[in-house]
Protein backbone atom coordinates (compact mmCIF):
# COMPACT_ATOMS: atom_id res chain seq x y z
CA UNK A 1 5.76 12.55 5.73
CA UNK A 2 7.24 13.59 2.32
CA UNK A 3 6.04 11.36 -0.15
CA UNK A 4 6.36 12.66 -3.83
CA UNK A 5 6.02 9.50 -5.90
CA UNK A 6 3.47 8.83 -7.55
CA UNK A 7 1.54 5.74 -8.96
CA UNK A 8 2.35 6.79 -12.42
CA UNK A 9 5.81 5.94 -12.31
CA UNK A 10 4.74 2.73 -12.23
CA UNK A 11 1.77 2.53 -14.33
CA UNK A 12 3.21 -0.10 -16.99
CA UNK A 13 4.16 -2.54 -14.35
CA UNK A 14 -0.17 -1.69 -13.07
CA UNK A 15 -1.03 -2.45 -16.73
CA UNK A 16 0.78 -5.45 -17.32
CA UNK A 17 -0.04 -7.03 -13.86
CA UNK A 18 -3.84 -6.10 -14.14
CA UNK A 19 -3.84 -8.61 -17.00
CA UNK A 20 -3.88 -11.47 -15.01
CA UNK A 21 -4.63 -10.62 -11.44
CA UNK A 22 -6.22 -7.48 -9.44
CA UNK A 23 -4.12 -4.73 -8.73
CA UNK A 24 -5.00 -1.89 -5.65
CA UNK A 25 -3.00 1.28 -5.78
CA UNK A 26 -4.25 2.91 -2.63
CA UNK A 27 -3.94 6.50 -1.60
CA UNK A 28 -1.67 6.77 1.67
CA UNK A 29 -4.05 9.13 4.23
CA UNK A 30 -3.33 12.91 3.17
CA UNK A 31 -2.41 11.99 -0.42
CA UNK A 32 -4.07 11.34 -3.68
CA UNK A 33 -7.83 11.50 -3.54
CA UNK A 34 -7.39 10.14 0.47
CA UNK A 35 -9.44 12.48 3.39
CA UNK A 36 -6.88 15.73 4.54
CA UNK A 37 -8.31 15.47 7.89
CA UNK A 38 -6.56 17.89 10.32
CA UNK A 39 -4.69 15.10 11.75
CA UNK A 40 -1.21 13.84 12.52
CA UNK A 41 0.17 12.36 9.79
CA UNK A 42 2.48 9.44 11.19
CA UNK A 43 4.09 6.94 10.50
CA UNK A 44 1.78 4.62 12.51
CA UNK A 45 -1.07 6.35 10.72
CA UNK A 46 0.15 5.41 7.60
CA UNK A 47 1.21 1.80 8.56
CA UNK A 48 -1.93 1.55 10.31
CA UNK A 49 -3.71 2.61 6.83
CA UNK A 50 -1.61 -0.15 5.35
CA UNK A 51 -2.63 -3.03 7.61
CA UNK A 52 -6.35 -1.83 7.01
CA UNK A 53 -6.50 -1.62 3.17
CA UNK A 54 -4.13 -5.46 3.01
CA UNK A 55 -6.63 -6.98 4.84
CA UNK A 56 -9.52 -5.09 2.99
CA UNK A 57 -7.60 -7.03 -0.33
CA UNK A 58 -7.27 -10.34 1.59
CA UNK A 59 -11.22 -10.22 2.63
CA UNK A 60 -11.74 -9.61 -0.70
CA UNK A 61 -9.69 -12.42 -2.40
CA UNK A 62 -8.45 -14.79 -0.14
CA UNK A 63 -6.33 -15.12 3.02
CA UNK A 64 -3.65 -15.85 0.61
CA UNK A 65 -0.24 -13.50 0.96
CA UNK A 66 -0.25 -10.78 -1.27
CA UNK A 67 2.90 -8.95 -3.63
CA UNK A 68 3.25 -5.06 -2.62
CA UNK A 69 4.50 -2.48 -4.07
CA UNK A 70 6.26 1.00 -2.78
CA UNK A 71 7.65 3.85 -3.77
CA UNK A 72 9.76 6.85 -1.86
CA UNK A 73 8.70 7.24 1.50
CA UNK A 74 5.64 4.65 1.21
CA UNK A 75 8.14 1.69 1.40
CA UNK A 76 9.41 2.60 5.30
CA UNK A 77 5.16 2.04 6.17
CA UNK A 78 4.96 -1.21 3.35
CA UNK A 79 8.10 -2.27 5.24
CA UNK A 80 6.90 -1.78 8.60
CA UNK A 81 3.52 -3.20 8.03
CA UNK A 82 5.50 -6.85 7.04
CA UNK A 83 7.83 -6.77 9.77
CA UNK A 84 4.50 -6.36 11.82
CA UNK A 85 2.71 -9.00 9.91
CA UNK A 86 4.76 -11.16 7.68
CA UNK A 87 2.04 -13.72 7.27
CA UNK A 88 0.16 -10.83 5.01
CA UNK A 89 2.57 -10.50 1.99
CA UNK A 90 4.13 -12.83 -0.62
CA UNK A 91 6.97 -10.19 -1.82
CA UNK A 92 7.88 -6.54 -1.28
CA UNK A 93 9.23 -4.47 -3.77
């Protein structure tokens, strides 16, 4: 996985949204402030990660579908993980 975006390219969209509803920015595993296990970093890994921390949000505020966001590599697991469960999301971008 090479995955050099980075949630500050998108901070004003964060800002503006945060307004008026919660926002998550998660860390994909191996990134960010994330665990660097010594661990194969996969694809299913990081789809996997995906599936865990929607359903974390959902818990959290409703079973309602959520709006994701994704940049560089992350949006090949964000797209996976809706193909996988389409229920979950509202909107990709």
């Amino acid at each position: 996985v090479n995955a050099a975006a980075s949630v500050a390219e998108v901070q004003p969209l964060i800002d503006a949204f945060a307004a008026r509803r919660s926002v998550y920015a998660p860390d994909l595993p191996g990134f960010g402030a994330s665990d660097r296990s010594d661990r194969a970093y996969t694809p299913r890994l990081m789809t996997d990660a995906l599936h865990d921390t929607i359903a974390e949000i959902r818990r959290r505020h409703g079973e309602t579908p959520i709006d994701a966001l994704a940049l560089s590599t992350g949006c090949e697991f964000l797209a996976r993980a809706a193909a996988e469960d389409p229920r979950a999301f509202r909107s990709l971008a």
